[in-house]
N, C-alpha and C. Protein backbone atom coordinates (compact mmCIF):
# COMPACT_ATOMS: atom_id res chain seq x y z
N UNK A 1 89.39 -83.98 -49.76
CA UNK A 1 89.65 -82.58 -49.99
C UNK A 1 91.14 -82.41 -50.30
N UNK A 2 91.28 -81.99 -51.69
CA UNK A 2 92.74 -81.32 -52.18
C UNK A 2 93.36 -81.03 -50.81
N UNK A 3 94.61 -80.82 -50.78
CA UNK A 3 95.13 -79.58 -49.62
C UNK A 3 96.75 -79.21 -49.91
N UNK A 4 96.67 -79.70 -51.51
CA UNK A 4 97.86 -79.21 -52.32
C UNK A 4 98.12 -80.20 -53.69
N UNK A 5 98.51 -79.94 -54.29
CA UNK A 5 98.53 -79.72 -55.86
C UNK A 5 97.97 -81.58 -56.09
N UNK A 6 98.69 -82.21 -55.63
CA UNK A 6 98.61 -83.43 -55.90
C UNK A 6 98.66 -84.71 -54.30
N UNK A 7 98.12 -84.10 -53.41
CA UNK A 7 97.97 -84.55 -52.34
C UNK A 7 96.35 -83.82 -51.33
N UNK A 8 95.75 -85.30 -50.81
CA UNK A 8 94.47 -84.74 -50.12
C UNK A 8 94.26 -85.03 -48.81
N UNK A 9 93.55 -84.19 -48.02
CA UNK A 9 93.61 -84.61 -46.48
C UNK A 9 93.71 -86.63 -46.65
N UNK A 10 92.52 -86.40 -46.89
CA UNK A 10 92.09 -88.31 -47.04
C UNK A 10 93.20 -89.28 -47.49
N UNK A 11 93.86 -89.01 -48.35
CA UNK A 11 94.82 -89.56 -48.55
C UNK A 11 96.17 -88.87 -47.51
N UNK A 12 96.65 -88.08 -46.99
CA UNK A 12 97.39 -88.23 -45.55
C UNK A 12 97.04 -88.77 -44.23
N UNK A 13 95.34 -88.72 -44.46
CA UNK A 13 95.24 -89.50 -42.93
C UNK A 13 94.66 -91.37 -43.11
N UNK A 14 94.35 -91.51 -43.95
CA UNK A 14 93.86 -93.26 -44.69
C UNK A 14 94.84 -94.01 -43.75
N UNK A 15 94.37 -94.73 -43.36
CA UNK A 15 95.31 -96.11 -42.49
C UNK A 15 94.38 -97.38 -42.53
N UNK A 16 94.99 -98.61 -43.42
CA UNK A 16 94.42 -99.53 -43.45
C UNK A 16 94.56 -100.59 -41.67
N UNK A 17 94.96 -99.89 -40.95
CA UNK A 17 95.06 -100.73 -39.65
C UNK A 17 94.29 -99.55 -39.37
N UNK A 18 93.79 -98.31 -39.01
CA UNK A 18 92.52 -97.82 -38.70
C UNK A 18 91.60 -98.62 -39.46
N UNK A 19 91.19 -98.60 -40.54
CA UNK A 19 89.88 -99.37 -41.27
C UNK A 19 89.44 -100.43 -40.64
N UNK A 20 90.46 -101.32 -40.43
CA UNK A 20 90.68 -102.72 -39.88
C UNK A 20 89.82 -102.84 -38.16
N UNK A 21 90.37 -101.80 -37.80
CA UNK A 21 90.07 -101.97 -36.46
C UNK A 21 89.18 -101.18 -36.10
N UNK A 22 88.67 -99.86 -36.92
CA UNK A 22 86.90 -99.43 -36.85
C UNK A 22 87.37 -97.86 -35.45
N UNK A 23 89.14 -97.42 -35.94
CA UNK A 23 89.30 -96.34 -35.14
C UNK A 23 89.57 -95.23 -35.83
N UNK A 24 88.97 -94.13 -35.16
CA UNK A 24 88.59 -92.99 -35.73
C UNK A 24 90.28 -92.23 -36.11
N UNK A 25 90.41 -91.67 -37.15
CA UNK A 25 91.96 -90.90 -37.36
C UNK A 25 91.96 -89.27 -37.95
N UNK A 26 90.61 -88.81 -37.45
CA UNK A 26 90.02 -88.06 -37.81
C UNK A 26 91.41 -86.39 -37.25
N UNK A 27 92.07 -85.90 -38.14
CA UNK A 27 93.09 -84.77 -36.95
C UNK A 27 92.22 -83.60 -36.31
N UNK A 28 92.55 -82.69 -35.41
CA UNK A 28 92.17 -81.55 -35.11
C UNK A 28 92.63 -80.30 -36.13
N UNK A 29 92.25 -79.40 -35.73
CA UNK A 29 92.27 -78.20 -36.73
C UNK A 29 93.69 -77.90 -36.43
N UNK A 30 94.61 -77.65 -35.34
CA UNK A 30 96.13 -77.72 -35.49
C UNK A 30 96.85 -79.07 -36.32
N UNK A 31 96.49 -79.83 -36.32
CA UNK A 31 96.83 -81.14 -36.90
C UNK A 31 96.84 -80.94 -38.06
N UNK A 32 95.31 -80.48 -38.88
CA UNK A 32 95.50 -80.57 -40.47
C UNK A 32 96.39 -79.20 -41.04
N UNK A 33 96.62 -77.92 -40.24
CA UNK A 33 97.32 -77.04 -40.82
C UNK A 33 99.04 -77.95 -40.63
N UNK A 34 99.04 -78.54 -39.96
CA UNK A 34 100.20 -79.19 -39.82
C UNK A 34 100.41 -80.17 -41.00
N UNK A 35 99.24 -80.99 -41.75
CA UNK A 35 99.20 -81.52 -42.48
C UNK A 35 98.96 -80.83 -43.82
N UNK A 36 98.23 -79.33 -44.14
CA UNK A 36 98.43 -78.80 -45.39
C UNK A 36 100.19 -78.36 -45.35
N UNK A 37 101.12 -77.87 -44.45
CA UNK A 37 102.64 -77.83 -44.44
C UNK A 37 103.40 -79.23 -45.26
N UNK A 38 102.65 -80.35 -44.64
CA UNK A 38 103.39 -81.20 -44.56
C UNK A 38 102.87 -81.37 -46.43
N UNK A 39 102.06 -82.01 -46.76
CA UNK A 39 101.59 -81.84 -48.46
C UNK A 39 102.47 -80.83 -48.88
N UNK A 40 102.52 -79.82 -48.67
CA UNK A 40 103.38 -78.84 -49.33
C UNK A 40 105.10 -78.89 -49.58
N UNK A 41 105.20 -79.14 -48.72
CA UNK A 41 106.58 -80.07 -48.59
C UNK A 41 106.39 -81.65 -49.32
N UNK A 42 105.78 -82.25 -49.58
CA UNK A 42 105.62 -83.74 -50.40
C UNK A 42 105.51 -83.23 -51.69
N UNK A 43 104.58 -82.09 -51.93
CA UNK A 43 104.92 -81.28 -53.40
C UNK A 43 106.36 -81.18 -54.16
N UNK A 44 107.19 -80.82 -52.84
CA UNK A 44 108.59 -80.59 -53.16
C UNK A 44 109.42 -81.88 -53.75
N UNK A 45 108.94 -82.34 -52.32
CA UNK A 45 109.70 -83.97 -52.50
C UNK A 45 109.44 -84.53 -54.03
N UNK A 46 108.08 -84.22 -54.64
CA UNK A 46 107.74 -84.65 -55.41
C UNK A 46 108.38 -83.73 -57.36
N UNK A 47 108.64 -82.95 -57.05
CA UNK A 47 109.06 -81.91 -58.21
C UNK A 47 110.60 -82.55 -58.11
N UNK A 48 111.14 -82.55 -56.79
CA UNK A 48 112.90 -82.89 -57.01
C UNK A 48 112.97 -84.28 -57.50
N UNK A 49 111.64 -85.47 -57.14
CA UNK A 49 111.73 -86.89 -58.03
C UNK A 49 111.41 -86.72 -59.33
N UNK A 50 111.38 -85.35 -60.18
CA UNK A 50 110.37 -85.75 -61.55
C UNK A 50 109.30 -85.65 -61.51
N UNK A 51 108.59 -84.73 -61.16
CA UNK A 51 107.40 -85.20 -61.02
C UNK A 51 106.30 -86.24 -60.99
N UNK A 52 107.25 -87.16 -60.23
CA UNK A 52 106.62 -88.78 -60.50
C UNK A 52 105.64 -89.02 -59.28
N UNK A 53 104.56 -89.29 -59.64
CA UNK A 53 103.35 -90.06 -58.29
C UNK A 53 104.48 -90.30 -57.11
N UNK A 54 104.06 -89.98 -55.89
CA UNK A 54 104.20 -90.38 -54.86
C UNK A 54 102.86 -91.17 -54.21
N UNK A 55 103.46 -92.37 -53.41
CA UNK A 55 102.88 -93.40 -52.91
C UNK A 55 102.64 -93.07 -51.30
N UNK A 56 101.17 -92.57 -50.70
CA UNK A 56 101.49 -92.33 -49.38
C UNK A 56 101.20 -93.61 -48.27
N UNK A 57 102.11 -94.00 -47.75
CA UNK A 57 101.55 -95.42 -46.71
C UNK A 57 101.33 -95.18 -45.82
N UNK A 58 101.83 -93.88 -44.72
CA UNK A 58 101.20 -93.60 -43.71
C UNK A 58 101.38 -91.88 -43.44
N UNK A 59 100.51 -91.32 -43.15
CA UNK A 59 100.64 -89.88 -42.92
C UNK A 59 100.43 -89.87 -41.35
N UNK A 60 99.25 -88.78 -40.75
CA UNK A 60 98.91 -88.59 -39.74
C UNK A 60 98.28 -90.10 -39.18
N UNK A 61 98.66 -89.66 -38.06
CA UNK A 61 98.16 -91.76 -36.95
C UNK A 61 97.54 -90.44 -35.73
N UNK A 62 96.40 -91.01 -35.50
CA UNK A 62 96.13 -90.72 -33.96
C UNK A 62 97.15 -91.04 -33.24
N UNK A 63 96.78 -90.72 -31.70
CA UNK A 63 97.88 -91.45 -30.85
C UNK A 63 97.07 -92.63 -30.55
N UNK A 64 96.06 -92.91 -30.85
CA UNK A 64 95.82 -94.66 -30.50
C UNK A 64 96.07 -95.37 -31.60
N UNK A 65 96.26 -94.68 -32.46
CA UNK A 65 96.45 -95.76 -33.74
C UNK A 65 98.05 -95.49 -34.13
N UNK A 66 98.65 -95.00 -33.11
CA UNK A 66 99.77 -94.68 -33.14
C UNK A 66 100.48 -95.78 -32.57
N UNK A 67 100.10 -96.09 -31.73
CA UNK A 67 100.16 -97.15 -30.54
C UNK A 67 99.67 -98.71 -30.96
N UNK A 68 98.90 -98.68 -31.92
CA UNK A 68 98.79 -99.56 -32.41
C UNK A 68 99.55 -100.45 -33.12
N UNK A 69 100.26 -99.50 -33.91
CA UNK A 69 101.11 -99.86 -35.20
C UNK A 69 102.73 -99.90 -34.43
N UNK A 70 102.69 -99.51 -33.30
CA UNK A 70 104.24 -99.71 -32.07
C UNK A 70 104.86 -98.62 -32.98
N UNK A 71 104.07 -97.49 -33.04
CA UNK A 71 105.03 -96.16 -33.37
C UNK A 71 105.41 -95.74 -31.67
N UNK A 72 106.48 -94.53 -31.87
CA UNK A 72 106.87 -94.17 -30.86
C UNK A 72 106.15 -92.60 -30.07
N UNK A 73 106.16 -92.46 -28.85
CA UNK A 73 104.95 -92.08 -28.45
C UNK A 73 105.26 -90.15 -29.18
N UNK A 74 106.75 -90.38 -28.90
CA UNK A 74 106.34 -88.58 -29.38
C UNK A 74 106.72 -88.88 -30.94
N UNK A 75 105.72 -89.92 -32.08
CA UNK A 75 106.18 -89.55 -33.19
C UNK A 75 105.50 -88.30 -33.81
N UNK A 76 106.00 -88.19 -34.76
CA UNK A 76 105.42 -86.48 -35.71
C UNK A 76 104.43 -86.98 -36.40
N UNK A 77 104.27 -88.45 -36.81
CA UNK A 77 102.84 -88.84 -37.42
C UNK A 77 101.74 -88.67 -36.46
N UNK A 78 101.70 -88.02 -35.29
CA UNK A 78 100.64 -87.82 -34.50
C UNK A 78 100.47 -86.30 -34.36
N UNK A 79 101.27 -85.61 -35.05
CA UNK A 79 101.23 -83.62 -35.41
C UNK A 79 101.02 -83.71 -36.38
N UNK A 80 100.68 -84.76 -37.32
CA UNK A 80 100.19 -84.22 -38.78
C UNK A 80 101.77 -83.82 -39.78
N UNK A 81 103.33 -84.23 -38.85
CA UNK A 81 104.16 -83.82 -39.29
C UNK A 81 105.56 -84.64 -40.21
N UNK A 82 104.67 -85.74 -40.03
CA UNK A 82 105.59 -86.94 -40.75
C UNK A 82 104.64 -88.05 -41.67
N UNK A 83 105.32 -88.20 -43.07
CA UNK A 83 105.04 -89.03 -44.11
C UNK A 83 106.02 -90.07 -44.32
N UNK A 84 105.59 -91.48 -44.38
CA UNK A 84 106.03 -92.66 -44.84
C UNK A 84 105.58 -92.69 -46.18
N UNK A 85 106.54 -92.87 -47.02
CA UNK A 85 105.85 -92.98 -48.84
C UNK A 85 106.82 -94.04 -49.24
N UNK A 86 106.62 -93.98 -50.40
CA UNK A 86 108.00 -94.49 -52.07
C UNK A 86 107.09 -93.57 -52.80
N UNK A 87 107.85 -94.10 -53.78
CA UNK A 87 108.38 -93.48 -55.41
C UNK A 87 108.41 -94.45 -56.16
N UNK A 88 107.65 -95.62 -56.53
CA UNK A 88 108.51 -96.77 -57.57
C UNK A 88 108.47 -95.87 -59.05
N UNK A 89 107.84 -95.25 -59.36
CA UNK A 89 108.46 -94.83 -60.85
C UNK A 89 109.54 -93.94 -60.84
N UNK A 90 110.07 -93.77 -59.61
CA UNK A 90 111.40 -93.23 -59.11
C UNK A 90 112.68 -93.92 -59.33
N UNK A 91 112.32 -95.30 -58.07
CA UNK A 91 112.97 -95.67 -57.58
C UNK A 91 112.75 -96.26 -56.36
N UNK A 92 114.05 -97.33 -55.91
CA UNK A 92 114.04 -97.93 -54.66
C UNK A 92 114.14 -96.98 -53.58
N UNK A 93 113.47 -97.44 -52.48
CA UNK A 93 113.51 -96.22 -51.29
C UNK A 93 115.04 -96.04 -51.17
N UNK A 94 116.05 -96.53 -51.23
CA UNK A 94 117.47 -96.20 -50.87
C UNK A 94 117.83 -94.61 -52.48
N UNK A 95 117.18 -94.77 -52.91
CA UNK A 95 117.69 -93.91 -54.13
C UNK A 95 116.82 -92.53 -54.32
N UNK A 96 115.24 -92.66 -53.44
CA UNK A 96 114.77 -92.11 -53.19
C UNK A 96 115.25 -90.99 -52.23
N UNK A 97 115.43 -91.69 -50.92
CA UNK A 97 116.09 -91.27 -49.72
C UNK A 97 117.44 -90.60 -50.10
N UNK A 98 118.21 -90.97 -50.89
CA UNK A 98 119.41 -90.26 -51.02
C UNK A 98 119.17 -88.86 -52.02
N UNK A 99 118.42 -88.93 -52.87
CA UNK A 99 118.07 -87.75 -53.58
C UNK A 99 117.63 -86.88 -52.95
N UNK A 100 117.05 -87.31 -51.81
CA UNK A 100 116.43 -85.62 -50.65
C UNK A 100 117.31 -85.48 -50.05
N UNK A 101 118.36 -86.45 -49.23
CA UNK A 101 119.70 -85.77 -48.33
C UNK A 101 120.42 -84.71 -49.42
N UNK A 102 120.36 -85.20 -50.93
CA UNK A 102 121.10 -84.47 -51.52
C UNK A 102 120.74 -83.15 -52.24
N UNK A 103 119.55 -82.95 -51.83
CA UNK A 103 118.96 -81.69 -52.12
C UNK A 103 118.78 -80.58 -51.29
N UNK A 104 118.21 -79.46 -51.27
CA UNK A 104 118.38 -78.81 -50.55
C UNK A 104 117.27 -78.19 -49.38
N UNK A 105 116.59 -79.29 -49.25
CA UNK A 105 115.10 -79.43 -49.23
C UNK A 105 115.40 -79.40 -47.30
N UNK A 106 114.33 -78.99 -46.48
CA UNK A 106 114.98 -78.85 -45.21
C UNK A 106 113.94 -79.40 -44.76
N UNK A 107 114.17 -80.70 -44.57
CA UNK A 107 113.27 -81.95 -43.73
C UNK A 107 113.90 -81.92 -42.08
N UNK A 108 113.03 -82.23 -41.34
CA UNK A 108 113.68 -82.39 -39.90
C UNK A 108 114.31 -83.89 -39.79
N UNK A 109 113.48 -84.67 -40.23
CA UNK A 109 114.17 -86.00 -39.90
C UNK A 109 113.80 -86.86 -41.21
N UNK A 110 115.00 -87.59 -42.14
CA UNK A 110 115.04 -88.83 -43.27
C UNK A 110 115.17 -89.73 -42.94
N UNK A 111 113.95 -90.72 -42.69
CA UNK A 111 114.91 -92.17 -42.56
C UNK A 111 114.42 -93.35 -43.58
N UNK A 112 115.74 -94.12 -43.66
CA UNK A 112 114.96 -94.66 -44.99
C UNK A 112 114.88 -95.96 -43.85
N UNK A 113 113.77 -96.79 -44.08
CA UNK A 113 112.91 -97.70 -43.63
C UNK A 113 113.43 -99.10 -44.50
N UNK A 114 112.91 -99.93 -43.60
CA UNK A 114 112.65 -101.26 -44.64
C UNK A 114 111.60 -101.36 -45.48
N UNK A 115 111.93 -101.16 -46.54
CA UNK A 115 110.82 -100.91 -47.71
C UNK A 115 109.83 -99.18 -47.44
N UNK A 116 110.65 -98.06 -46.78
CA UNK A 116 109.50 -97.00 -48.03
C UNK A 116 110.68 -96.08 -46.77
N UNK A 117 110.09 -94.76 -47.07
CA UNK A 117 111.03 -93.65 -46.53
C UNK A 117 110.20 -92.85 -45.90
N UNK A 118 110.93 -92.38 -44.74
CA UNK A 118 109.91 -91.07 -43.64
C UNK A 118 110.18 -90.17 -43.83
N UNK A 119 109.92 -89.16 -44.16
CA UNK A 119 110.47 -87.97 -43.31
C UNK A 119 109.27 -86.91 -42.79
N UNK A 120 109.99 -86.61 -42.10
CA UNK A 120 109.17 -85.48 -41.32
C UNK A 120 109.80 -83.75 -41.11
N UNK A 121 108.80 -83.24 -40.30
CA UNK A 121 109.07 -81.65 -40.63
C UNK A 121 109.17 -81.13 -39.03
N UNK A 122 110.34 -80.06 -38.97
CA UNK A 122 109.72 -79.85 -37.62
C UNK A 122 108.70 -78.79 -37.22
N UNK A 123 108.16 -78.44 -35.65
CA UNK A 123 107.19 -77.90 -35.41
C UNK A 123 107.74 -76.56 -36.02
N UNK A 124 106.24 -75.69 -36.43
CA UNK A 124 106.29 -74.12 -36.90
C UNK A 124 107.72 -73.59 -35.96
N UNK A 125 108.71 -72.95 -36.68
CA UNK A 125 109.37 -71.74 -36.63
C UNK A 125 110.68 -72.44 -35.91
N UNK A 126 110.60 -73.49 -35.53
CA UNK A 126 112.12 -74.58 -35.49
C UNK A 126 113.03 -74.99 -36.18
N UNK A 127 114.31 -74.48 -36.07
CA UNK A 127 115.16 -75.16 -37.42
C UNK A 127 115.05 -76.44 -37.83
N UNK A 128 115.13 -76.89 -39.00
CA UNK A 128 114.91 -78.35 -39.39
C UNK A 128 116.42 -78.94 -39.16
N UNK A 129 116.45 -80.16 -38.50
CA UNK A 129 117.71 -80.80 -38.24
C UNK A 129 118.59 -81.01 -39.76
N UNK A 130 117.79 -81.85 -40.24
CA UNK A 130 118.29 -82.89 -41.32
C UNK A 130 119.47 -84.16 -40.84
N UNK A 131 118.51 -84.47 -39.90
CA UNK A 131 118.80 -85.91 -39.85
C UNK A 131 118.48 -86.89 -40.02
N UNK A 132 119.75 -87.46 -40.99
CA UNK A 132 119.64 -88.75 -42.04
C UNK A 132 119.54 -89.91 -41.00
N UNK A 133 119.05 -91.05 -41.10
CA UNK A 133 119.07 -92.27 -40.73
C UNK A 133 118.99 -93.70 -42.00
N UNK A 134 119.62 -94.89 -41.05
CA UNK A 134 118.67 -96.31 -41.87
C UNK A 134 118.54 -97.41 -40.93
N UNK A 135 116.97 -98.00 -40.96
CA UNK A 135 116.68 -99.13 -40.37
C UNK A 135 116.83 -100.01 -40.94
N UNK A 136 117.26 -100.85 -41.20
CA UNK A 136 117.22 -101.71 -42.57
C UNK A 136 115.97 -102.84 -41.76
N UNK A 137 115.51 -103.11 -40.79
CA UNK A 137 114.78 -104.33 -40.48
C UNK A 137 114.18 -103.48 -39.53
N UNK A 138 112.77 -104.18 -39.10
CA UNK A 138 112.01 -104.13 -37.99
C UNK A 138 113.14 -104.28 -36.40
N UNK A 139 114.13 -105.06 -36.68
CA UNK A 139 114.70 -105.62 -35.42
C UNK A 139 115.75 -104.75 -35.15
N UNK A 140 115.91 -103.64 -36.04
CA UNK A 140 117.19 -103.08 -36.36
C UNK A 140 117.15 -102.06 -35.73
N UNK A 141 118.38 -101.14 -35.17
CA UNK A 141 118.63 -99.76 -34.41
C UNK A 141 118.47 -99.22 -35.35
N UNK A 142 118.09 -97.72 -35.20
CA UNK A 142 118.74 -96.70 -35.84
C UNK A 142 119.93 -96.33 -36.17
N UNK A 143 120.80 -96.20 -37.39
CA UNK A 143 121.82 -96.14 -37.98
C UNK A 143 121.97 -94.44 -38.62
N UNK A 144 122.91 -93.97 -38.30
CA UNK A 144 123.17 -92.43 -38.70
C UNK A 144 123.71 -92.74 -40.06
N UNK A 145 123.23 -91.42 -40.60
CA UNK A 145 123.20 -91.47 -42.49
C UNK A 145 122.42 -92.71 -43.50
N UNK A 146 122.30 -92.42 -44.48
CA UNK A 146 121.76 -93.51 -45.45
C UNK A 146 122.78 -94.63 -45.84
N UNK A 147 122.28 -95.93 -45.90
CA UNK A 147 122.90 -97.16 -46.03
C UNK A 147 121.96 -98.04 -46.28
N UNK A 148 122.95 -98.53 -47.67
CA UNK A 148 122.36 -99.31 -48.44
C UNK A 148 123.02 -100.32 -48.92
């Protein structure tokens, strides 16, 4: 089901480590209005790249499949409020990631990842931080601002 111009529930909630392991990632009805926000905002993301395909790798995670993947327990991929993507007809996630700090777009949290970029939104009627980060590795801290 569509749930904005060029983004569908099914494709924000798809997790090939759900498939794998036969667990349900099904959201609640607060969850997917959290997730038609969040599409709507990837719309954006997506008009300030050019209108170029966006790639989604992880949207909404249950919290067991949250736990699975060693996300962290209060992440926003379990509110339906955070997307992991790229852009390759964009660009590298570092060029990606820097084009939304530099826009005017009001994400709660950017971080660019080893290989693809997060960001997330905060809950209804909360100012959005806009805080930048970079992990560059699995083994790696969190690093304030983008670095590349």
């Amino acid at each position: 089901m569509k749930i904005s111009g060029h983004f569908s529930l099914e494709e924000l909630c798809f997790s090939e480590t759900a498939a794998r392991n036969a667990l349900e990632n099904t959201p609640d009805g607060t969850t997917t209005v959290n997730l038609e926000r969040l599409a709507a905002f990837m719309e954006k993301i997506r008009t300030l790249l050019g209108s170029r395909p966006i790639v989604v790798h992880s949207g909404y995670r249950s919290p067991r499949l949250n736990k699975l993947v060693g996300g962290v327990i209060t992440s926003a991929h379990c509110r339906g409020l955070a997307c992991d993507f790229v852009c390759p007809t964009f660009g590298e996630p570092v060029e990606v990631a820097l084009a939304i700090v530099r826009s005017e777009l009001e994400y709660d949290q950017l971080i660019l990842e080893d290989g693809w970029v997060h960001v997330s939104l905060p809950e209804e009627a909360l100012i959005p931080r806009r805080e930048s980060l970079t992990k560059a590795s699995r083994e790696a801290t969190y690093q304030p601002g983008i670095k590349w």
